[in-house]
Protein backbone atom coordinates (compact mmCIF):
# COMPACT_ATOMS: atom_id res chain seq x y z
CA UNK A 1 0.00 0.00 0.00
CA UNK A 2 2.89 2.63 0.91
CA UNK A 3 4.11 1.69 -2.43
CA UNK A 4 0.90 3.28 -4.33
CA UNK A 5 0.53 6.18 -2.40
CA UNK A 6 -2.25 7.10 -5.36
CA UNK A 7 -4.31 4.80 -4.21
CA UNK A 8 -3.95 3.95 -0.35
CA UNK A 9 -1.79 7.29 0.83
CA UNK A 10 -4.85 8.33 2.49
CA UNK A 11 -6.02 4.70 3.87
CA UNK A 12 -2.85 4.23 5.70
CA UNK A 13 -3.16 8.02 6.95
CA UNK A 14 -6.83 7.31 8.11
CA UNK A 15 -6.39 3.71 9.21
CA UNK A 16 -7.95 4.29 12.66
CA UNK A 17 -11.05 6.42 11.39
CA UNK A 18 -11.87 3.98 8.67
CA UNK A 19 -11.33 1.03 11.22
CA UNK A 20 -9.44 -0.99 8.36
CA UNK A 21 -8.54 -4.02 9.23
CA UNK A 22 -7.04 -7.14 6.27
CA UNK A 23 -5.85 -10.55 6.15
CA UNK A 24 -3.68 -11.81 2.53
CA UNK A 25 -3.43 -15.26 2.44
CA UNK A 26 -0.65 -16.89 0.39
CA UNK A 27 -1.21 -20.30 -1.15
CA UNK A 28 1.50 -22.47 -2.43
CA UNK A 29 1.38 -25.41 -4.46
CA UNK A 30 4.38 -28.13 -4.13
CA UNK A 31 5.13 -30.47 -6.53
CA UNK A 32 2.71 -32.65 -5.63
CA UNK A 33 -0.30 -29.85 -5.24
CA UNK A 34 0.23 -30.07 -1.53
CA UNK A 35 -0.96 -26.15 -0.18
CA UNK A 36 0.65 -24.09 2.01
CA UNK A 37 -0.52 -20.91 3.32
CA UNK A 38 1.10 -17.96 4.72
CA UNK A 39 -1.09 -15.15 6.10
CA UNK A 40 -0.15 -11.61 6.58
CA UNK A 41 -2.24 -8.89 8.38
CA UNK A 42 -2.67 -5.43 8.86
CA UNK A 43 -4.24 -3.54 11.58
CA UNK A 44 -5.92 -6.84 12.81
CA UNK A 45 -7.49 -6.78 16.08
CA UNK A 46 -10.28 -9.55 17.10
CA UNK A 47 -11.78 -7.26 19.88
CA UNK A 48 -12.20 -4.46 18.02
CA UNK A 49 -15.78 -4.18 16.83
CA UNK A 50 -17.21 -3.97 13.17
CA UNK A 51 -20.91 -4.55 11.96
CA UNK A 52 -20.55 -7.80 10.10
CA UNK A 53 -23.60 -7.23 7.78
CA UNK A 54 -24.48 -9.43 5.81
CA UNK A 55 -20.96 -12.05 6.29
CA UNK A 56 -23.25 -13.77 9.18
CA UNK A 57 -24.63 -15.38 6.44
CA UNK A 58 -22.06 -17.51 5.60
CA UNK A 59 -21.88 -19.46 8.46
CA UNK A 60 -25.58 -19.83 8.49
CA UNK A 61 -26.26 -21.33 5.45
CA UNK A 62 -22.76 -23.83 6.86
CA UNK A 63 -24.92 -24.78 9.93
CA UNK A 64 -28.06 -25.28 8.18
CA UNK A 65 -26.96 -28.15 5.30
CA UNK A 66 -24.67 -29.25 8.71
CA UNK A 67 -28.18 -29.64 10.49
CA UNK A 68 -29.54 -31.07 7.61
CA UNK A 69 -27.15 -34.00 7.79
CA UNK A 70 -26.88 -34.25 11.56
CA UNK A 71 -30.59 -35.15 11.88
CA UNK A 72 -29.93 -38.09 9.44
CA UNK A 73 -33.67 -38.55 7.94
CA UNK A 74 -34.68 -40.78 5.35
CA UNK A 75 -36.53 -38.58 2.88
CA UNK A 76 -35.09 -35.42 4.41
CA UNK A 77 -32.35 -33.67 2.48
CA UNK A 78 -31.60 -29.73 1.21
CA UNK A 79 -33.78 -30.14 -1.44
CA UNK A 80 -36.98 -31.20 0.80
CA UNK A 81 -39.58 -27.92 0.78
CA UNK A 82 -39.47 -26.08 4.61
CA UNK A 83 -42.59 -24.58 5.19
CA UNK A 84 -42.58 -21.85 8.08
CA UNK A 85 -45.19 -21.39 11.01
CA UNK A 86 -46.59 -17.74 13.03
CA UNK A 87 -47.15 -18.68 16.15
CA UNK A 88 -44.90 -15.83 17.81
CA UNK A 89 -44.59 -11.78 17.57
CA UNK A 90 -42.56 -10.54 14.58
CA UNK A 91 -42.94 -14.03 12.45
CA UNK A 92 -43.86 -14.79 9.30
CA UNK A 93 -45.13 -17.98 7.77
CA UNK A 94 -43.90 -19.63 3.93
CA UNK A 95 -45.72 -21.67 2.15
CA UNK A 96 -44.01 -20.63 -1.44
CA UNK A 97 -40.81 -19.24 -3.19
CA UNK A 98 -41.95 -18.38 -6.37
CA UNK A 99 -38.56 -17.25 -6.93
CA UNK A 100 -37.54 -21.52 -7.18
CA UNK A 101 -38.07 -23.90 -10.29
CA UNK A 102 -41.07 -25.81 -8.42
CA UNK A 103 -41.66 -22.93 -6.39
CA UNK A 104 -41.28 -24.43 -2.89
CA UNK A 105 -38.95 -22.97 -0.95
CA UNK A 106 -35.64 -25.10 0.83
CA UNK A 107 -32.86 -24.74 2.68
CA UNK A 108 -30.91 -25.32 -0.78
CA UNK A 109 -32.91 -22.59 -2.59
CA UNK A 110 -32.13 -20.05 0.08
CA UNK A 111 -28.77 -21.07 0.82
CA UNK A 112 -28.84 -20.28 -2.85
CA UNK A 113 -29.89 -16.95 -3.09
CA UNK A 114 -27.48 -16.13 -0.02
CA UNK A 115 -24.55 -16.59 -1.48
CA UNK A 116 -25.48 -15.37 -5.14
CA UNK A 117 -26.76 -12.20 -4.50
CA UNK A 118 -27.03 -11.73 -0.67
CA UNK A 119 -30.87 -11.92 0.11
CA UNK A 120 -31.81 -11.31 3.26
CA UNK A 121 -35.23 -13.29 3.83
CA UNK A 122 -33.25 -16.16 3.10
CA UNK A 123 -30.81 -16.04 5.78
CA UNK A 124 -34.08 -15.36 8.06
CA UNK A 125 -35.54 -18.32 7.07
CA UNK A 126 -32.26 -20.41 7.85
CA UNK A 127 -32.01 -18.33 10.94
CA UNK A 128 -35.68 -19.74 11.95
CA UNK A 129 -34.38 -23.38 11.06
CA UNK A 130 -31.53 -23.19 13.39
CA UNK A 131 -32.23 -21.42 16.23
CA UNK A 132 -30.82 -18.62 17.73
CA UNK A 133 -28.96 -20.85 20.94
CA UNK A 134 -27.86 -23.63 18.42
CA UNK A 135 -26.39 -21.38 15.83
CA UNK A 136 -24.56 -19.50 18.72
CA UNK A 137 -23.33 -22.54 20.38
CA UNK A 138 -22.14 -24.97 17.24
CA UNK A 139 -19.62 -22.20 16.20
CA UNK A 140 -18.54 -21.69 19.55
CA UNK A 141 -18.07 -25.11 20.46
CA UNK A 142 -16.50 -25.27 17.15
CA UNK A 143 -13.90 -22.24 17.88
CA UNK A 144 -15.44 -20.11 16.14
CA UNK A 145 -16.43 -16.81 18.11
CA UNK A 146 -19.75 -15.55 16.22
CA UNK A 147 -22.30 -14.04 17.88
CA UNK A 148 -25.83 -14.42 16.17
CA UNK A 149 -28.34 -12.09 17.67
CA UNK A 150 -30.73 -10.75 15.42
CA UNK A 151 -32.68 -10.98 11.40
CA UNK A 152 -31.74 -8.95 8.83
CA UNK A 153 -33.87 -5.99 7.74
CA UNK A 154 -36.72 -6.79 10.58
CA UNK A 155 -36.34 -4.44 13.73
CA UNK A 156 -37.85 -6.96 16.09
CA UNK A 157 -36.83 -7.16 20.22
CA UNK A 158 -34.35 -9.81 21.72
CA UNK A 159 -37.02 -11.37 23.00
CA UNK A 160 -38.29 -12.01 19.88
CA UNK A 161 -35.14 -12.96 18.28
CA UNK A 162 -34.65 -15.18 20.81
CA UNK A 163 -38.26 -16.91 19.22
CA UNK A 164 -37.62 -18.48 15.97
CA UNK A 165 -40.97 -20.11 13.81
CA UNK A 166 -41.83 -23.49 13.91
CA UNK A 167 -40.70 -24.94 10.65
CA UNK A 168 -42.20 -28.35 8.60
CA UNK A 169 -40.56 -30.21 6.07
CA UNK A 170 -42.64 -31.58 3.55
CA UNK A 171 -42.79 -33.87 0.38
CA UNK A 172 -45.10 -35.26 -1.61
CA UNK A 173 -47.80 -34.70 1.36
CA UNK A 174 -45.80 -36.18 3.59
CA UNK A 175 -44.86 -34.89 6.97
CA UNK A 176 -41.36 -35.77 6.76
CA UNK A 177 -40.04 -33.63 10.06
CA UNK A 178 -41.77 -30.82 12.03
CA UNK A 179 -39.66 -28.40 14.42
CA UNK A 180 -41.39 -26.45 16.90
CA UNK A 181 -40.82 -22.71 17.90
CA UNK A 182 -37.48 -22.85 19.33
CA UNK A 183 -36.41 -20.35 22.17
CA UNK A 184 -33.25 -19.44 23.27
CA UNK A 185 -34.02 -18.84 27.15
CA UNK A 186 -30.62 -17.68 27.43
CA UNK A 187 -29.69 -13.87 27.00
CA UNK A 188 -26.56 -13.52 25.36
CA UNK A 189 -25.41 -10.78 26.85
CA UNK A 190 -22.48 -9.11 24.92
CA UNK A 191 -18.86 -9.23 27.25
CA UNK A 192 -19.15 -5.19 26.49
CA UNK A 193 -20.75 -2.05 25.66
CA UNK A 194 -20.73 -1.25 22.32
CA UNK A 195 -20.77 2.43 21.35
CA UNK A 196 -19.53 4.24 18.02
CA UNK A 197 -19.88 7.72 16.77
CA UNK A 198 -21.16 10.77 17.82
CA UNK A 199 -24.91 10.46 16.61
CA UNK A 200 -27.70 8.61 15.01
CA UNK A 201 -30.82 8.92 13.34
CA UNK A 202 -33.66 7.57 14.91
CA UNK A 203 -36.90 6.88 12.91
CA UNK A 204 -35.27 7.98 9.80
CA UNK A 205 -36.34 11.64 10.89
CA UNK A 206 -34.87 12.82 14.61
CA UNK A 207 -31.21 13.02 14.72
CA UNK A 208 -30.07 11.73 18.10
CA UNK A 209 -26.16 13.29 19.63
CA UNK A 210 -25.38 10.47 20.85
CA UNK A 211 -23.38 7.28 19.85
CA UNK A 212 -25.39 4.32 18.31
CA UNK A 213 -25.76 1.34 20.38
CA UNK A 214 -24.38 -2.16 18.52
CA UNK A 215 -24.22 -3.77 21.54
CA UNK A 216 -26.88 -6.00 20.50
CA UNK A 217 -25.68 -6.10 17.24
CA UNK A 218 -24.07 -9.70 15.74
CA UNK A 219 -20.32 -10.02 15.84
CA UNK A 220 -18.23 -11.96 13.27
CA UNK A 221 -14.55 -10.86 12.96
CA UNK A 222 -12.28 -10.69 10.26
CA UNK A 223 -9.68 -13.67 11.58
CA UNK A 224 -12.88 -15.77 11.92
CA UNK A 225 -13.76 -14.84 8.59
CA UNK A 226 -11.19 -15.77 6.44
CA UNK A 227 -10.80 -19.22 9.08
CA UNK A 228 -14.50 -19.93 8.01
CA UNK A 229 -13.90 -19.60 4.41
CA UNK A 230 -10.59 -21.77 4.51
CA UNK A 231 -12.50 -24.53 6.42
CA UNK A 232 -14.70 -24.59 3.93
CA UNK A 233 -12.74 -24.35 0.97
CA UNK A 234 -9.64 -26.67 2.43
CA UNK A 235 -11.04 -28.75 4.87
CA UNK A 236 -7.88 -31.24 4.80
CA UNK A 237 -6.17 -28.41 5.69
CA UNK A 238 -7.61 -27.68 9.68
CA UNK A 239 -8.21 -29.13 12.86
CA UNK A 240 -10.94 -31.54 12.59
CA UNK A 241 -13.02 -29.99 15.38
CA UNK A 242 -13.21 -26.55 13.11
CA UNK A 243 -14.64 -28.45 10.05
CA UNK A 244 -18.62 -28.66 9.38
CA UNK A 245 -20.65 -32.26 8.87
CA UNK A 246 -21.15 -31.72 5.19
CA UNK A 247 -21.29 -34.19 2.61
CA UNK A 248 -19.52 -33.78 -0.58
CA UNK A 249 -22.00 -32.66 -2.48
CA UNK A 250 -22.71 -29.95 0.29
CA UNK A 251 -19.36 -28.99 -0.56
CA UNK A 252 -19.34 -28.81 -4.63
CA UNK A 253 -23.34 -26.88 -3.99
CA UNK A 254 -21.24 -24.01 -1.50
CA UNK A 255 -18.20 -24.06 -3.92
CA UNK A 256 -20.87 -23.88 -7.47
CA UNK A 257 -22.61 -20.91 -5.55
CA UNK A 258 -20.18 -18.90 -3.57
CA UNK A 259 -18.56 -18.38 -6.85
CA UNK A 260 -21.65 -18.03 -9.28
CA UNK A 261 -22.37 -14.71 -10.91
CA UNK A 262 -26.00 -14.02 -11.25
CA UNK A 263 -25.68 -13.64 -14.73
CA UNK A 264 -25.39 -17.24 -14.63
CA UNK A 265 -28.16 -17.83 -12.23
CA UNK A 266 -31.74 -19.07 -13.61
CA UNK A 267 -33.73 -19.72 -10.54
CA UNK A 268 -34.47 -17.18 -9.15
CA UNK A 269 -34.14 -15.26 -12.69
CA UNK A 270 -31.14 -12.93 -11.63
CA UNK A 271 -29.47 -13.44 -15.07
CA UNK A 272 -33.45 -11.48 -16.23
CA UNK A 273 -32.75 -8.46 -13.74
CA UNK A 274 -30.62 -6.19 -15.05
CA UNK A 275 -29.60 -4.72 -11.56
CA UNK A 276 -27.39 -8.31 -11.33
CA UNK A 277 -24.26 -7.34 -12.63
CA UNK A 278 -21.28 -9.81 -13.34
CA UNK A 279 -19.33 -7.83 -10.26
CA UNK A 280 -22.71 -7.79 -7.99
CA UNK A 281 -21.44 -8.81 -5.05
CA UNK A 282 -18.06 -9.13 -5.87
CA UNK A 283 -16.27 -5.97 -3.72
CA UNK A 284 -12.47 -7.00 -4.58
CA UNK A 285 -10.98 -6.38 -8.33
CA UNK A 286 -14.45 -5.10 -8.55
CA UNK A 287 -15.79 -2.70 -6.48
CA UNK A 288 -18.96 -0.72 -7.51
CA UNK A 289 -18.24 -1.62 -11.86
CA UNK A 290 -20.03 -3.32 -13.83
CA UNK A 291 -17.74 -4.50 -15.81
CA UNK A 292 -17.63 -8.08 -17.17
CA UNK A 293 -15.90 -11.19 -15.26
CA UNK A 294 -13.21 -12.97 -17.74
CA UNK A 295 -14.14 -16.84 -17.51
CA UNK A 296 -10.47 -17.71 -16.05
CA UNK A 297 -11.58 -15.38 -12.82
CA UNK A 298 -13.44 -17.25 -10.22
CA UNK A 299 -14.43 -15.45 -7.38
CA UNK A 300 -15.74 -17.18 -3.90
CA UNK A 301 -16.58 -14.84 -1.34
CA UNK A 302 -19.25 -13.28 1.17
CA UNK A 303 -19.45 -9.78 1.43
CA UNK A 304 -21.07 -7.39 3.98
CA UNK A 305 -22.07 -3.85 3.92
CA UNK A 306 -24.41 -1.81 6.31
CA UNK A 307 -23.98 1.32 8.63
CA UNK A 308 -20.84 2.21 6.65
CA UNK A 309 -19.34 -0.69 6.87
CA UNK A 310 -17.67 -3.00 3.78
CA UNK A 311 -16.78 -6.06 4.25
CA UNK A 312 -15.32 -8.89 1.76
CA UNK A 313 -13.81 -12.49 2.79
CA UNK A 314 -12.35 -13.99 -0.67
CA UNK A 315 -10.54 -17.11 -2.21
CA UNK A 316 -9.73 -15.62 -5.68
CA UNK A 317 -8.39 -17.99 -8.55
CA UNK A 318 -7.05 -16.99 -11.40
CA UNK A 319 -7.25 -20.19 -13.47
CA UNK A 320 -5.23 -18.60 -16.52
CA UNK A 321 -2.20 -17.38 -15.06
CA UNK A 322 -2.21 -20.02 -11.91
CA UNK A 323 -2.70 -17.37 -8.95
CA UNK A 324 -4.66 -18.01 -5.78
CA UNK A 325 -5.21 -16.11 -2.60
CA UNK A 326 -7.39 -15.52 -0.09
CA UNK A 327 -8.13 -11.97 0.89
CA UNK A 328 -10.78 -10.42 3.45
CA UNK A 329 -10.89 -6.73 4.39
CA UNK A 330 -13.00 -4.35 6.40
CA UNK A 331 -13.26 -0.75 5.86
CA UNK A 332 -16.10 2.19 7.83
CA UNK A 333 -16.73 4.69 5.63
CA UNK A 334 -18.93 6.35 8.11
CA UNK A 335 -16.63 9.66 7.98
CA UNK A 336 -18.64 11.56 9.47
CA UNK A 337 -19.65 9.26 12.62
CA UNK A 338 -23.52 9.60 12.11
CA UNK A 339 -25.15 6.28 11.64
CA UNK A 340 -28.43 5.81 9.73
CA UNK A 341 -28.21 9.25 8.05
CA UNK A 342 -27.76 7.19 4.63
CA UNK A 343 -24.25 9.33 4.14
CA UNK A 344 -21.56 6.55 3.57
CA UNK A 345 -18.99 7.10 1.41
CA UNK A 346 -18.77 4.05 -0.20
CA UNK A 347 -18.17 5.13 -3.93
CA UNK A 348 -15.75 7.49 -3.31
CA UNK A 349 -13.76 5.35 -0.52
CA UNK A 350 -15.29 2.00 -0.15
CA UNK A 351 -15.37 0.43 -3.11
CA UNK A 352 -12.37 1.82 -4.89
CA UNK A 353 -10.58 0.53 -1.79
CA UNK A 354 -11.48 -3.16 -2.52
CA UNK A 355 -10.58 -2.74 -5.73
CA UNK A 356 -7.34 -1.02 -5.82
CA UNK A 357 -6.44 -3.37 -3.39
């Protein structure tokens, strides 16, 4: 970066405002393709807090094809339609995705539209098939320090976070598993206060001078990140106990998707919707263009933005001139400290960041 001061002179300058934080991650191939990774980092801290946006998604759609295989039911697979009960405050019942070839909706189909274009109802409805305790506790007990305390896009209370719908999988008329409401009757209470900036909006309307509250907020750092991604990507490559109970073709379905543009993608019809560009999604090389992918560039990542905050974890593979890494980043763009004004300055800092870098 100090050797392009044209592009990251004022990064490094405003590292501590912008809260940057990055991991590079080397890969090296021996003789006999055996990897080897050597990570470097910059202004990484693990207890320094950033909204993680929409990168809690990742490990959600992980633990639900995990869950999927743990309760081991003949007839039950990713595939099977979930149908979704109200029986609690602040829920909402399914009985269709019209969005999906058959429209049903599935843990596969949202998983799906997670990690194509980002969708936020469908990390809800995993959210509702896991559980707010489970999800918490797997990736803890896994070593993983996520904390999962709210949907995406619905203001609703703890409590009723801590309520997730009843859920029924069905096929063919057949009742082939029903889930009540779970509850997490634990409060997870946060190991700190969490205050940034010097104001907020509140209602979209009344500016409040005083720092927003994320306390409550979920947490998912960058080391965990980047950990996640390289479980997933190189399981051989980790401790055992860090690795998720997928099956192989859990695997190649994350791997086909995490790197799928929605160009490509039929159901739903992104590659119809002209707001799904090649780069949608797609934060590093990329930024905000709209620009074309070259078929040797492939592209598996999670990315993250909300209050000001941009977030990318990456494996990038460039298939033409043999070059892989793995890259995540964080960057607030939040300059001027107010949250929910709607004033982050992520074309003029964000995304060019990402890109240039």
């Amino acid at each position: 970066m100090k050797g392009e001061p044209q592009n990251f002179e004022k990064i490094l300058k405003s590292k501590e405002l912008l809260e940057v934080q990055i991991i590079y991650t080397q890969l090296d191939r021996d003789e006999n393709n055996v990897l080897s990774f050597r990570s470097f980092y910059f202004h990484v801290d693990t207890t320094r807090y950033f909204y993680p946006a929409s990168t809690v998604k990742f490990p959600m759609c992980l633990l639900a094809l995990e869950k999927i295989n743990q309760l081991s039911i003949e007839g039950l697979d990713k595939y099977t339609p979930i149908f979704h009960d109200s029986i609690y405050a602040g829920q909402f019942p399914v009985k269709q995705d019209t969005t999906s070839e058959k429209g049903l909706p599935s843990v596969a189909h949202y998983v799906k539209k997670v990690l194509v274009v980002s969708d936020n109802d469908a990390y809800n409805r995993l959210y509702e098939f896991m559980g707010q305790k489970a999800a918490n506790n797997i990736l803890h007990d896994k070593g993983y320090y996520v904390r999962f305390l709210h949907r995406l896009e619905r203001a609703l209370s703890p409590d009723q976070n801590r309520h997730t719908e009843a859920v029924r999988f069905i096929k063919d008329g057949i009742n082939i598993y029903q889930q009540p409401m779970l509850v997490n009757e634990d409060s997870i209470v946060p190991p700190w206060l969490l205050l940034k900036g010097r104001g907020y909006f509140k209602n979209d309307s009344i500016l409040v001078h005083e720092p927003f509250d994320f306390t409550y907020k979920n947490f998912f750092s960058l080391k965990d990140q980047q950990q996640m991604l390289k479980t997933v990507l190189f399981p051989e490559s980790v401790d055992p106990a860090k690795r998720f109970n997928l099956i192989n073709e859990d695997y190649q379905f994350v791997y086909q998707y995490m790197s799928q543009l929605p160009t490509e993608t039929i159901y739903p019809a992104y590659s119809k919707d002209s707001s799904y560009h090649d780069a949608y999604c797609k934060f590093f090389m990329y930024g905000a263009g709209k620009e074309r992918i070259p078929d040797h560039i492939r592209i598996f990542n999670k990315v993250g933005d909300a209050y000001g905050y941009l977030i990318d974890n990456a494996y990038i593979v460039d298939f033409k001139n043999d070059i892989e890494f793995m890259l995540s980043a964080v960057i607030n763009v939040n300059t001027d400290e107010i949250y929910n004004d709607g004033k982050y300055e992520y074309e003029t800092i964000g995304y060019p960041f990402f890109k240039n870098l």
